[in-house]
N, C-alpha and C. Protein backbone atom coordinates (compact mmCIF):
# COMPACT_ATOMS: atom_id res chain seq x y z
N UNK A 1 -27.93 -14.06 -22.58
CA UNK A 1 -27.27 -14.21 -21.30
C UNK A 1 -28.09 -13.52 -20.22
N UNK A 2 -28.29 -14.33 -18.81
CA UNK A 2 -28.97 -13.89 -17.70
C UNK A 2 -28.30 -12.31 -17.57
N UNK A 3 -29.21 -11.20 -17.18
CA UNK A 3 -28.56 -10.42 -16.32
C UNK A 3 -27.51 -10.72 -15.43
N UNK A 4 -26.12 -9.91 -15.05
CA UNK A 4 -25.31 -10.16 -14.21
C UNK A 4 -26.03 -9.28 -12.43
N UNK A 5 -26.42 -9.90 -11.55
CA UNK A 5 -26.64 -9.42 -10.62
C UNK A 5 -26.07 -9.43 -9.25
N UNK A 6 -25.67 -8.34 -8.68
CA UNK A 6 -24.98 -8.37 -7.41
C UNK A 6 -25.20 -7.81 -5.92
N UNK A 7 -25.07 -8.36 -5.06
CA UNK A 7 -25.62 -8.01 -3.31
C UNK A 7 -24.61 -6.39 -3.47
N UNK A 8 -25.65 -5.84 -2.49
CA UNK A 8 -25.49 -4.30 -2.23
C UNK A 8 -24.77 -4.22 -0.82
N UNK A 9 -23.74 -3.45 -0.94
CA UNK A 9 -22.56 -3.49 0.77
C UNK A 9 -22.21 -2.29 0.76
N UNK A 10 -23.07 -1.94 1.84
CA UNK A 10 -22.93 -0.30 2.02
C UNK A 10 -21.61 -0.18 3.21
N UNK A 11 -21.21 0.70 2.46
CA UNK A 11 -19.87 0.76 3.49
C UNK A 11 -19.65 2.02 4.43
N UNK A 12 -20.01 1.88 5.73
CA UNK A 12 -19.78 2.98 6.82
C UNK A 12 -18.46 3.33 6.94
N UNK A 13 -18.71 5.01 7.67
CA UNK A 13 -17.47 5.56 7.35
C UNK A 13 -16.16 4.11 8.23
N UNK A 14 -14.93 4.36 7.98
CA UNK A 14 -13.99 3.16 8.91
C UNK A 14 -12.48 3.50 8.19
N UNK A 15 -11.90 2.96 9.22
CA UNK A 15 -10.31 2.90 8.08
C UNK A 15 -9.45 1.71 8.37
N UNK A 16 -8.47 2.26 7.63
CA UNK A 16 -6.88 0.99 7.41
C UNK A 16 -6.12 1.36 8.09
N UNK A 17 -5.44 0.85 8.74
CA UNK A 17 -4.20 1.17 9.65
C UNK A 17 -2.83 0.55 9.14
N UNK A 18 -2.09 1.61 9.08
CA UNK A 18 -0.90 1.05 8.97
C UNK A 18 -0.30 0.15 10.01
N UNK A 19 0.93 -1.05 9.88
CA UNK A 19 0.91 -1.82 11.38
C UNK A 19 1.79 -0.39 12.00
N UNK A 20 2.76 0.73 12.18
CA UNK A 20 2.95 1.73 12.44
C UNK A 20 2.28 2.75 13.08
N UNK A 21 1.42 3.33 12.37
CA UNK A 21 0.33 3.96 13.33
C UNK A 21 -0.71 3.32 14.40
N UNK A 22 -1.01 1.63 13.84
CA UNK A 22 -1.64 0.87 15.01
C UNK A 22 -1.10 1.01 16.07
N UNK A 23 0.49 1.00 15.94
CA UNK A 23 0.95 0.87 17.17
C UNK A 23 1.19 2.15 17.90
N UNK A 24 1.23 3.76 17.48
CA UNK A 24 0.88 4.43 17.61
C UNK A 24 0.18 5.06 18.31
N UNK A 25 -1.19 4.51 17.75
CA UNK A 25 -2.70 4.51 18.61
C UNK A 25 -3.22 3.76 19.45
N UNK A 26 -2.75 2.90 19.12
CA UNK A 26 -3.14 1.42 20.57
C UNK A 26 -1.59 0.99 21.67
N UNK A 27 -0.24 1.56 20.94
CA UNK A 27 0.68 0.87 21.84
C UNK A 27 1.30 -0.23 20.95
N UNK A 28 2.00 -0.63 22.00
CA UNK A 28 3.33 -1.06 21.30
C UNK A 28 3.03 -2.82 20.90
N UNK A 29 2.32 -3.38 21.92
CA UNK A 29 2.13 -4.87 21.31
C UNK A 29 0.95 -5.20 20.48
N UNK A 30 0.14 -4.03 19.97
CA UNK A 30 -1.29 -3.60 20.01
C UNK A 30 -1.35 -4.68 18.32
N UNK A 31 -2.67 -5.40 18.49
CA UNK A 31 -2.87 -6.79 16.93
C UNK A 31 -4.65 -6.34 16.60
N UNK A 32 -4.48 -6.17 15.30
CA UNK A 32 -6.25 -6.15 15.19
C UNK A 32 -6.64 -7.11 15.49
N UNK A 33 -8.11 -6.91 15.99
CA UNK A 33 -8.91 -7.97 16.67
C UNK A 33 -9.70 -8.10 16.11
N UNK A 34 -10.46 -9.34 15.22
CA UNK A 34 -11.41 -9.56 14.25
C UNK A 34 -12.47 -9.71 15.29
N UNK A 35 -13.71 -9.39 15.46
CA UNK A 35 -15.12 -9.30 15.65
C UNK A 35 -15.88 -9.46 14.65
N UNK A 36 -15.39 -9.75 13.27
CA UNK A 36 -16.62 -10.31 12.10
C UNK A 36 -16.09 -10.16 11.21
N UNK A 37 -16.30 -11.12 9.94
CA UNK A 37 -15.44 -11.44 8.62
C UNK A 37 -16.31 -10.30 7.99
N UNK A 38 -16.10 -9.78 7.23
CA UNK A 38 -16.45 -9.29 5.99
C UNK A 38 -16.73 -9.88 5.40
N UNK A 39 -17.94 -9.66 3.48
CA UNK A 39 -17.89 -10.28 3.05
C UNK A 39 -17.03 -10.55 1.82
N UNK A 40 -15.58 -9.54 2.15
CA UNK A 40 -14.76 -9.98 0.81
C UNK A 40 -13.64 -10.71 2.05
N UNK A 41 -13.32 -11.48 0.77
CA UNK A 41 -12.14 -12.57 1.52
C UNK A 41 -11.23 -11.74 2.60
N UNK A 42 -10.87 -12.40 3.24
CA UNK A 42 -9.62 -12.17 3.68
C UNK A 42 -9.90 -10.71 4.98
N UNK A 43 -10.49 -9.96 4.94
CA UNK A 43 -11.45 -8.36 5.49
C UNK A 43 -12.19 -8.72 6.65
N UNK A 44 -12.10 -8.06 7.56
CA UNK A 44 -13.16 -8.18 9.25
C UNK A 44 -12.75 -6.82 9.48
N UNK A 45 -13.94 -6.71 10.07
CA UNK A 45 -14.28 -5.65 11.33
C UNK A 45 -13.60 -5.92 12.57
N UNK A 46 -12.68 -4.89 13.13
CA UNK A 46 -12.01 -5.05 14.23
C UNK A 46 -12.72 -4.52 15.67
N UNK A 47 -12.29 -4.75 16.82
CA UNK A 47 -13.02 -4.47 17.88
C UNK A 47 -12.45 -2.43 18.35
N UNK A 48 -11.16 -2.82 17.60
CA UNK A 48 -10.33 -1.62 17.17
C UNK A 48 -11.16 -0.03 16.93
N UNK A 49 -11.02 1.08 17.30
CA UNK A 49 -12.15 2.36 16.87
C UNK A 49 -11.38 3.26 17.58
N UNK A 50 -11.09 4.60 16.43
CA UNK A 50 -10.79 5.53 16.78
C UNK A 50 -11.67 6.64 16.46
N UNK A 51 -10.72 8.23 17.31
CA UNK A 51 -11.63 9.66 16.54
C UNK A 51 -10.75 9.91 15.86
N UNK A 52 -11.76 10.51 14.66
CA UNK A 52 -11.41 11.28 13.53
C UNK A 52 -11.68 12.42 13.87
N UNK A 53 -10.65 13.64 14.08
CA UNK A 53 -10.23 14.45 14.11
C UNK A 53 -10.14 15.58 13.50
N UNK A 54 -10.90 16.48 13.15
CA UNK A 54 -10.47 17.54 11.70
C UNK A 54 -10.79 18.78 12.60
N UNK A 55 -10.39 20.13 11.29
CA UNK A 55 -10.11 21.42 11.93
C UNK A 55 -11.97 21.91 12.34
N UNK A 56 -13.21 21.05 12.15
CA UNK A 56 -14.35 21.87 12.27
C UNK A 56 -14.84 20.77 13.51
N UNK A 57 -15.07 19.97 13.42
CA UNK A 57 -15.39 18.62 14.68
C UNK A 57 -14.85 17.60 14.50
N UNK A 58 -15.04 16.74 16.12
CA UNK A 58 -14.46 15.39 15.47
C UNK A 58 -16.02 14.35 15.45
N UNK A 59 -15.64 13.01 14.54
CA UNK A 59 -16.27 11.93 14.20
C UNK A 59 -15.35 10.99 15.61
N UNK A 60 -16.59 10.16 16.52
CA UNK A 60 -15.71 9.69 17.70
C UNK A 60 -16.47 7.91 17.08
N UNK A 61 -15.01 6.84 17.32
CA UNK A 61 -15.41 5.84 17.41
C UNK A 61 -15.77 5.31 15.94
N UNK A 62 -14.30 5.22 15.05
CA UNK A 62 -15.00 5.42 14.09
C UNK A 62 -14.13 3.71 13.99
N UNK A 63 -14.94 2.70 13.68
CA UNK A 63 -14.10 1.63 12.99
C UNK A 63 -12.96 1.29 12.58
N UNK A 64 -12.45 0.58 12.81
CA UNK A 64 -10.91 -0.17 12.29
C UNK A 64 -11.28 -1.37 11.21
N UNK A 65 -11.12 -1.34 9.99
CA UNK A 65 -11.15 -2.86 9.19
C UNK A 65 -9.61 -3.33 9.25
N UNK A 66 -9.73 -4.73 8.90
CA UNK A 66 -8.32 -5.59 8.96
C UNK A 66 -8.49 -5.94 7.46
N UNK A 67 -7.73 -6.80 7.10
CA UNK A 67 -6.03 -6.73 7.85
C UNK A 67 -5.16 -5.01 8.16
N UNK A 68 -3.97 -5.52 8.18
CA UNK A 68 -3.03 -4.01 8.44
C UNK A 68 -3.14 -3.89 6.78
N UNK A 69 -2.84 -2.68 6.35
CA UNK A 69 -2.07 -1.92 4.98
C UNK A 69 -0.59 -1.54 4.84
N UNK A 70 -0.43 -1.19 4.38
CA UNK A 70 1.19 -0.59 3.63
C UNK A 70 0.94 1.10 4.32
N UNK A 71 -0.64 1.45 4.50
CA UNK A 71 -0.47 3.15 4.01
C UNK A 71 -2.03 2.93 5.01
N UNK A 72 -2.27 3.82 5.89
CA UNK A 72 -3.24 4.13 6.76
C UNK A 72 -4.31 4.92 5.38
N UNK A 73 -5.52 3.95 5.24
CA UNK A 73 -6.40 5.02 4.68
C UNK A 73 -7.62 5.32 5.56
N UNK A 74 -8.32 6.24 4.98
CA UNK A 74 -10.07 6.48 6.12
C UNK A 74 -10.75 6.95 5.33
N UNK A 75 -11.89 6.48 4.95
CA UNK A 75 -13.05 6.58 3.85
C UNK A 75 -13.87 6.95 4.79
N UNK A 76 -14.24 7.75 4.21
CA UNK A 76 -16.03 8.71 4.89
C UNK A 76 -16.71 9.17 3.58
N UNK A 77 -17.90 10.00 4.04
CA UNK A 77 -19.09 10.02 3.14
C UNK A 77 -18.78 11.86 2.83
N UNK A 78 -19.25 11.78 1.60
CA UNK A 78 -19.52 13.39 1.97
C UNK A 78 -19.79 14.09 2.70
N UNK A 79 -20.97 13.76 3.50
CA UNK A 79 -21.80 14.61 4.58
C UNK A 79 -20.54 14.06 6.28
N UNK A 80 -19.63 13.42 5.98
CA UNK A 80 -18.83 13.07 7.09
C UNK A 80 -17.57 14.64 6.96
N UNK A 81 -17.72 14.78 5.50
CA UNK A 81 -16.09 15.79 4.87
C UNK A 81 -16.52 16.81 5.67
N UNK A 82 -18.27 17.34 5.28
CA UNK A 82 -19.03 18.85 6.11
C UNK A 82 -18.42 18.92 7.75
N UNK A 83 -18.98 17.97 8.16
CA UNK A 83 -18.80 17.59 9.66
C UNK A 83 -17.58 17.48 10.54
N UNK A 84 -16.72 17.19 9.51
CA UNK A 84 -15.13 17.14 9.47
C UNK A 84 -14.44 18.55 9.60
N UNK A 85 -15.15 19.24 8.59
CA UNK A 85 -14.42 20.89 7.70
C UNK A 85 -13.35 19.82 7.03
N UNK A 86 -13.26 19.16 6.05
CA UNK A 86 -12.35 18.44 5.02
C UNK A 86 -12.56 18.43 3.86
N UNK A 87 -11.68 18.41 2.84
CA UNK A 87 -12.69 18.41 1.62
C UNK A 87 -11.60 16.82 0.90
N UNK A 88 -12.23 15.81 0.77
CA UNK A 88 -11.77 14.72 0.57
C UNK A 88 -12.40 14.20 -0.57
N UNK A 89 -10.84 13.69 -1.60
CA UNK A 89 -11.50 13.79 -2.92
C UNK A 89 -12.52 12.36 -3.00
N UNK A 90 -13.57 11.98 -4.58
CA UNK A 90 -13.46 10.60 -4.58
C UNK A 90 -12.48 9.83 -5.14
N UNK A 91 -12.10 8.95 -4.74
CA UNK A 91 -10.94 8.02 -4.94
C UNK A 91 -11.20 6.35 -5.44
N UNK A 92 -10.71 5.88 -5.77
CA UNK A 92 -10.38 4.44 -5.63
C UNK A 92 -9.41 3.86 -4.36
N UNK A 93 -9.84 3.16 -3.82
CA UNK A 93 -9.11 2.63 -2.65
C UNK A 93 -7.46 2.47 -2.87
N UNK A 94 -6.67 3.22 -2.25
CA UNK A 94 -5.63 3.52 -2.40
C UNK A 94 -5.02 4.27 -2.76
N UNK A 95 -5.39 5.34 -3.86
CA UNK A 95 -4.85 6.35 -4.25
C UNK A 95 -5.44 7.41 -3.30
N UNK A 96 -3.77 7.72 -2.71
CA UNK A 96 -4.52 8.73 -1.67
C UNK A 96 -3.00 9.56 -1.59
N UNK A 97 -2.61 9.78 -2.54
CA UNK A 97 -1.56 11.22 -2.98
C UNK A 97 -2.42 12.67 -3.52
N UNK A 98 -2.03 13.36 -2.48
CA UNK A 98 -2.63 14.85 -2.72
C UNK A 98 -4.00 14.10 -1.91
N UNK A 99 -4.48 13.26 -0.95
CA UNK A 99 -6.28 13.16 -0.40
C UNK A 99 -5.96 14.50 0.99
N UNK A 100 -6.66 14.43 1.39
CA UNK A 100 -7.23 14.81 2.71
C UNK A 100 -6.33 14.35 3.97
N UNK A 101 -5.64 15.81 4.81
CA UNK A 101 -5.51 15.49 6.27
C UNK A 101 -6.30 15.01 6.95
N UNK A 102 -5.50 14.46 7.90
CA UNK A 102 -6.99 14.40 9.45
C UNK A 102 -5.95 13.71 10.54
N UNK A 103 -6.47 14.62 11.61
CA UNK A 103 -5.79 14.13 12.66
C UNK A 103 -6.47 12.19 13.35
N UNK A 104 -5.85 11.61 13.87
CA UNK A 104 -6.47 10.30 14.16
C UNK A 104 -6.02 10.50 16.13
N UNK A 105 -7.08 10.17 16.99
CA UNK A 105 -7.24 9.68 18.24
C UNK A 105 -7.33 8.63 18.74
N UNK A 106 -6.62 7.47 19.05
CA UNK A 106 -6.46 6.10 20.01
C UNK A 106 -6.40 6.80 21.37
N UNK A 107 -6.25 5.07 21.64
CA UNK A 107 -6.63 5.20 23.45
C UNK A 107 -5.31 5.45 24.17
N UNK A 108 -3.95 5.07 23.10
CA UNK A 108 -2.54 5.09 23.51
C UNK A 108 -1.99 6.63 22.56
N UNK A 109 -2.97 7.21 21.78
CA UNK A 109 -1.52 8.28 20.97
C UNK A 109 -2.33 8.88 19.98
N UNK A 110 -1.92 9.82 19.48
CA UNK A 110 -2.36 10.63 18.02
C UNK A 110 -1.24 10.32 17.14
N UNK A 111 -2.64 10.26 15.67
CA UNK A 111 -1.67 10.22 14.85
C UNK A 111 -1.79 11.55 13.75
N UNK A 112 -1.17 12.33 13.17
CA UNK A 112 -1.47 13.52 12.38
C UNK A 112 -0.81 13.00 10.89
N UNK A 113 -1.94 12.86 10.25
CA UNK A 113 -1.31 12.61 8.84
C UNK A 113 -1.59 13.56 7.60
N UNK A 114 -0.80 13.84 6.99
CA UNK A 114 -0.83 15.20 5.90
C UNK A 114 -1.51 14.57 4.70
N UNK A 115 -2.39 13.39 4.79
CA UNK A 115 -2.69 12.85 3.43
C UNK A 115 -3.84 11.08 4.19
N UNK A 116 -4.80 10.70 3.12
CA UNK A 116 -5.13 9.91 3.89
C UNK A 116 -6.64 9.36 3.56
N UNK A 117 -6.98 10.42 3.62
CA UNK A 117 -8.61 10.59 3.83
C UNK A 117 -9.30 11.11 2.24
N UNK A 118 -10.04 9.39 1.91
CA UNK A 118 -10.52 9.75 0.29
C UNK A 118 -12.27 9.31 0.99
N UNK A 119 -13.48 9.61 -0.05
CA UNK A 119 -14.74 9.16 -0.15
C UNK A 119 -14.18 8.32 -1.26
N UNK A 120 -14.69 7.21 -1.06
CA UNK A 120 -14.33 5.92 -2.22
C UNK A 120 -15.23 5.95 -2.93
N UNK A 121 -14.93 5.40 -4.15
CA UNK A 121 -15.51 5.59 -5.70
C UNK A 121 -16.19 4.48 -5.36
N UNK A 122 -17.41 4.60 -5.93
CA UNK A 122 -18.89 3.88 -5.58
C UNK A 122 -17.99 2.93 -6.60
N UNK A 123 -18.00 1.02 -6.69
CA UNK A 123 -17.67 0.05 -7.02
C UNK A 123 -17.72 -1.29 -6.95
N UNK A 124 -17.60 -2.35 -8.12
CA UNK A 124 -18.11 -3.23 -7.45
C UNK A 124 -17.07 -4.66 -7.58
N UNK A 125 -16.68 -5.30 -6.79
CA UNK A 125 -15.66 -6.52 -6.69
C UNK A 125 -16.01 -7.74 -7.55
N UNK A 126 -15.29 -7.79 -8.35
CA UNK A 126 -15.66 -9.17 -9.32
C UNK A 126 -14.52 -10.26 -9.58
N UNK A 127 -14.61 -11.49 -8.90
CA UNK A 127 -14.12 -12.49 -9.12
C UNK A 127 -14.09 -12.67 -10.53
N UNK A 128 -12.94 -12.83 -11.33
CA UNK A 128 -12.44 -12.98 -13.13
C UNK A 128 -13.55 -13.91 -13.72
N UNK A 129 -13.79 -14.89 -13.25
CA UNK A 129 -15.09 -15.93 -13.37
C UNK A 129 -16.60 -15.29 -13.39
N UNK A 130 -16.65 -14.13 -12.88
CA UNK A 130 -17.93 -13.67 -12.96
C UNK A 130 -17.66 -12.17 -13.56
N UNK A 131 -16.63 -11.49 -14.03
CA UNK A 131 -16.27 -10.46 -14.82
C UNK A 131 -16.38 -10.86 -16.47
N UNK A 132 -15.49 -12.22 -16.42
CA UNK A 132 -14.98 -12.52 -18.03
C UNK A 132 -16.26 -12.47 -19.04
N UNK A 133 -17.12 -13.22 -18.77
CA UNK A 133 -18.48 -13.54 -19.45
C UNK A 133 -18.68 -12.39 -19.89
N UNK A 134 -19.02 -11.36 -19.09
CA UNK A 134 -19.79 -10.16 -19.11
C UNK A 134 -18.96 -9.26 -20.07
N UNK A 135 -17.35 -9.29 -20.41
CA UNK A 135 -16.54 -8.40 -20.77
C UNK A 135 -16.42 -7.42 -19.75
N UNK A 136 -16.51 -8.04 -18.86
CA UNK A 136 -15.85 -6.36 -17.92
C UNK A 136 -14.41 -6.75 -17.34
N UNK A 137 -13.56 -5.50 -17.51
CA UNK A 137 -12.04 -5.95 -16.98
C UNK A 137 -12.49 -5.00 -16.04
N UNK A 138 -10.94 -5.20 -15.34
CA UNK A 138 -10.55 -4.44 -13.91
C UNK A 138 -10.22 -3.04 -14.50
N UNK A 139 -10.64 -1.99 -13.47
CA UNK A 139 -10.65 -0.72 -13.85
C UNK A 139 -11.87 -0.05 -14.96
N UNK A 140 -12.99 -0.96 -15.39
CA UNK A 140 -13.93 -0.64 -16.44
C UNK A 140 -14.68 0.12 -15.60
N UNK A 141 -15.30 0.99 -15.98
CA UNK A 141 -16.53 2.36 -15.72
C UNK A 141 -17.51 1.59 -16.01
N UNK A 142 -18.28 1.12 -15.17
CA UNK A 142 -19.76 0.45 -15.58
C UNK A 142 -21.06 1.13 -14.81
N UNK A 143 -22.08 1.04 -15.21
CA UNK A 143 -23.32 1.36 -14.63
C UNK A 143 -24.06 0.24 -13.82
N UNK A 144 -24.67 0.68 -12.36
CA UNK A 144 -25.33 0.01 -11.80
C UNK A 144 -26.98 -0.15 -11.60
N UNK A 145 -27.88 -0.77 -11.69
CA UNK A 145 -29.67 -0.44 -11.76
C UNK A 145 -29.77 -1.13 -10.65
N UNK A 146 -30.74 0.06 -9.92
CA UNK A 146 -31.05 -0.79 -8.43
C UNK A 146 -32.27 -1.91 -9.09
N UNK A 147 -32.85 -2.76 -7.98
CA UNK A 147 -33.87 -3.33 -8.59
C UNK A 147 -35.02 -3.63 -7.53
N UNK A 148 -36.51 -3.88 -7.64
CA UNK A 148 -37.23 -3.72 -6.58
C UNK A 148 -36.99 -2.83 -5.43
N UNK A 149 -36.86 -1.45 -6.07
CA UNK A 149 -36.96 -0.31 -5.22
C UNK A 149 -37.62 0.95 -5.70
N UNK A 150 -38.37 1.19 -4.66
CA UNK A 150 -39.17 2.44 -4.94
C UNK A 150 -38.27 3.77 -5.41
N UNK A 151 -37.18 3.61 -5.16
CA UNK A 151 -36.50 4.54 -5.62
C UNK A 151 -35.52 4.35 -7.01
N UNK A 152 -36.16 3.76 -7.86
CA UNK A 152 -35.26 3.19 -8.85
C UNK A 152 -34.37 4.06 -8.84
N UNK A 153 -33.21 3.49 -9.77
CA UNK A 153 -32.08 4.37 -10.11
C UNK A 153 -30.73 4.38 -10.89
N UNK A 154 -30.18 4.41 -11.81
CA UNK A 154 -28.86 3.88 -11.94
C UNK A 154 -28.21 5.27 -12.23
N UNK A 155 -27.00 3.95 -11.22
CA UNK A 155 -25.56 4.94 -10.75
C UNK A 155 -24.74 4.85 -11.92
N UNK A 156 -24.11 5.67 -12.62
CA UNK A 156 -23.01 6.10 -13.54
C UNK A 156 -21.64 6.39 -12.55
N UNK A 157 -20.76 5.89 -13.20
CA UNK A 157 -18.99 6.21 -12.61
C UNK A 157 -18.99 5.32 -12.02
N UNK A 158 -19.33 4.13 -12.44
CA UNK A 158 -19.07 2.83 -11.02
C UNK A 158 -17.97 2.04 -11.53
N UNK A 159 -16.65 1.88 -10.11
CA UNK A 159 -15.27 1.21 -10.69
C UNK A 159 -15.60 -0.58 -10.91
N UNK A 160 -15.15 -0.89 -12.28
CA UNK A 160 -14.83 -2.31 -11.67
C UNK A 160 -13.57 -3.02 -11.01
N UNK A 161 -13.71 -3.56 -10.30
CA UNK A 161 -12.33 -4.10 -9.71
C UNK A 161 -12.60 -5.52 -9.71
N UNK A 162 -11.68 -6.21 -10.39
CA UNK A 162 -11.55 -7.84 -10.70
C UNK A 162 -10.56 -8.13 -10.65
N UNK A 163 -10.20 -9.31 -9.59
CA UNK A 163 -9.33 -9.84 -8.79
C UNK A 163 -9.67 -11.13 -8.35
N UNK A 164 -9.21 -12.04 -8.52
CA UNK A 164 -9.68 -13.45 -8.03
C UNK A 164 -9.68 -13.32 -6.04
N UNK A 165 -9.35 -12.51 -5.87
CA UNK A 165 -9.26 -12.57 -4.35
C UNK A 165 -10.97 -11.96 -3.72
N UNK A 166 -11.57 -11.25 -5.32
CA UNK A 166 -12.67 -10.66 -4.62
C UNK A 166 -14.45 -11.59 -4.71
N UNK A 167 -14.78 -11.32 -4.03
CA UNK A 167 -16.45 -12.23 -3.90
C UNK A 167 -17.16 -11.07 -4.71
N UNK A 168 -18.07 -11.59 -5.81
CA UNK A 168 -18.99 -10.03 -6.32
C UNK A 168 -20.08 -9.67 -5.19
N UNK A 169 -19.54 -8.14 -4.82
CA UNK A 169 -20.59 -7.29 -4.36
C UNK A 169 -20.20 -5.39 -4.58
N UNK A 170 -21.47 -4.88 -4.75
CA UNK A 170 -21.61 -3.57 -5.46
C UNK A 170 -21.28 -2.81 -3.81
N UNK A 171 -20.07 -1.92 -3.67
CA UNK A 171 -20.44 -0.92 -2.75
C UNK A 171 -20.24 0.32 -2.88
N UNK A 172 -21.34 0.98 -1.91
CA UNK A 172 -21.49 2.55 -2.00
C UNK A 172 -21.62 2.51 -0.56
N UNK A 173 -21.13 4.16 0.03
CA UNK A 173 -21.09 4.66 0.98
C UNK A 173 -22.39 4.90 1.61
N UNK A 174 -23.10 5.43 2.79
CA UNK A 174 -24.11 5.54 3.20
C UNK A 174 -24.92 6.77 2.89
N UNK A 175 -23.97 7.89 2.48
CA UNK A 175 -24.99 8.71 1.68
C UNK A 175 -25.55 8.52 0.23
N UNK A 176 -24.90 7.89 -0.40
CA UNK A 176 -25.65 7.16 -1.27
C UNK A 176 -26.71 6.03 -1.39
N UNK A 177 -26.33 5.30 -0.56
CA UNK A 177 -27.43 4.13 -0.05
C UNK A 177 -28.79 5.02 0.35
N UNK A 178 -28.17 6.03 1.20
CA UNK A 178 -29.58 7.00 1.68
C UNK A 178 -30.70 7.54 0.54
N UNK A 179 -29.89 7.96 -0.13
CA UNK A 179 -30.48 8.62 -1.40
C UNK A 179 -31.28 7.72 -2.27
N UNK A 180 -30.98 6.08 -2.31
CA UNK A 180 -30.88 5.83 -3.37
C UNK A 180 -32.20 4.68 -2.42
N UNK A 181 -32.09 4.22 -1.40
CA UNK A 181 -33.02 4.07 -0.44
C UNK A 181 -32.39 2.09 -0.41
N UNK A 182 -30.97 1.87 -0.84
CA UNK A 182 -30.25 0.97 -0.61
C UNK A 182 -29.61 0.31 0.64
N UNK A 183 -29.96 -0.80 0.81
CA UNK A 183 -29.72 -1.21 2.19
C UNK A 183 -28.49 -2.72 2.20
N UNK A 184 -27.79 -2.71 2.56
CA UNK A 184 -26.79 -4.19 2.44
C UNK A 184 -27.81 -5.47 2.49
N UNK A 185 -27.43 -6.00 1.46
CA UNK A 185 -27.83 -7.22 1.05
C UNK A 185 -29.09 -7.14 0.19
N UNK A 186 -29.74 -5.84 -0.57
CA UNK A 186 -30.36 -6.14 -1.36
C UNK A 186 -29.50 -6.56 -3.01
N UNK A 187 -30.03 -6.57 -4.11
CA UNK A 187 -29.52 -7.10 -5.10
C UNK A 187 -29.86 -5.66 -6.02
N UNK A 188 -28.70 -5.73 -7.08
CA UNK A 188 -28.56 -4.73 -8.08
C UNK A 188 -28.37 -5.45 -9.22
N UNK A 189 -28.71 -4.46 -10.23
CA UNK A 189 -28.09 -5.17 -11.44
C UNK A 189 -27.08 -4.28 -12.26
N UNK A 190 -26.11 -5.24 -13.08
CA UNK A 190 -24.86 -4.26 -13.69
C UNK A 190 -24.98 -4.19 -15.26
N UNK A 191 -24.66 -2.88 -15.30
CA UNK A 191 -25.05 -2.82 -16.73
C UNK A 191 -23.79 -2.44 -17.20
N UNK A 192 -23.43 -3.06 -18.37
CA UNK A 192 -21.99 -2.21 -19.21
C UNK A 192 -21.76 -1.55 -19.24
């Protein structure tokens, strides 16, 4: 069987808004505004950007992704937690009981939330059709090998997440991309 290989989507710091705190921070009739699809289904970049707020500095202008959520999250990098004074665990997208405060700044309101703020677990999205072959289920620990890079490398602790809703692509945050000398849209390969 071919190697399974997948596009690299480095993900800058950004967050989820609850429709609650959107309205919050932007006001009362306030709708995300898509400015660019993402490349997993259904996901865009909003025109939307707030500050992130913490007890050492703030991060100004930090991205809005769509759609709305159930639960406001905000993913940053390690070197964002320093800059912050935060100490924010790694997570899987969503589990964010016991994460990280941080105050949030719109153009209409603050929002202060006691929980919130995870660094997301380096991972990669696999449509069931391109998981099954391979034996990888949802939630599997797999390894990633960069490829045609001077910085070879493979990443250990990488989540799988398989969902027919998702397009396959591997993402890591930008201090890892840094390190690892990874740029969106090169190709990786996945190892069991």
């Amino acid at each position: 069987m071919e190697p399974l290989k997948a596009v690299c989507g480095v993900s800058a710091r950004h967050l989820h808004l609850s429709k609650q705190d959107l309205t919050l921070l932007f006001g009362e009739d306030a709708c995300l505004t898509n400015i660019k699809d993402l490349n997993q289904p259904g996901q865009f970049a909003c025109d939307q950007r707030v500050d992130l707020i913490g007890p050492k500095n703030t991060i100004k202008n930090v991205r809005v992704l769509g759609p709305e959520r159930k639960q406001t999250q905000i993913e940053v990098s390690m070197t964002d937690c320093v800059t912050l004074g935060i100490q924010a665990p790694i997570r899987d997208s969503g589990n964010l009981a016991g994460s990280a405060p941080i105050t949030l700044k719109g153009p209409k309101g603050t929002v202060e939330l006691t929980e919130g703020v995870i660094v997301a677990m380096r991972h990669v999205h696999f449509h069931p059709n391109e998981a099954g072959p391979y034996g990888i289920k949802d939630k599997d620990i797999i390894r990633i090998k960069t490829t045609d890079n001077p910085r070879s490398l493979i990443f250990d602790q990488v989540l799988a997440r398989v969902n027919p809703a998702y397009a396959l692509e591997f993402h890591i945050d930008t201090d890892e991309a840094n390190a690892s000398g990874l740029r969106t849209g090169d190709l990786v390969e996945i190892l069991k």
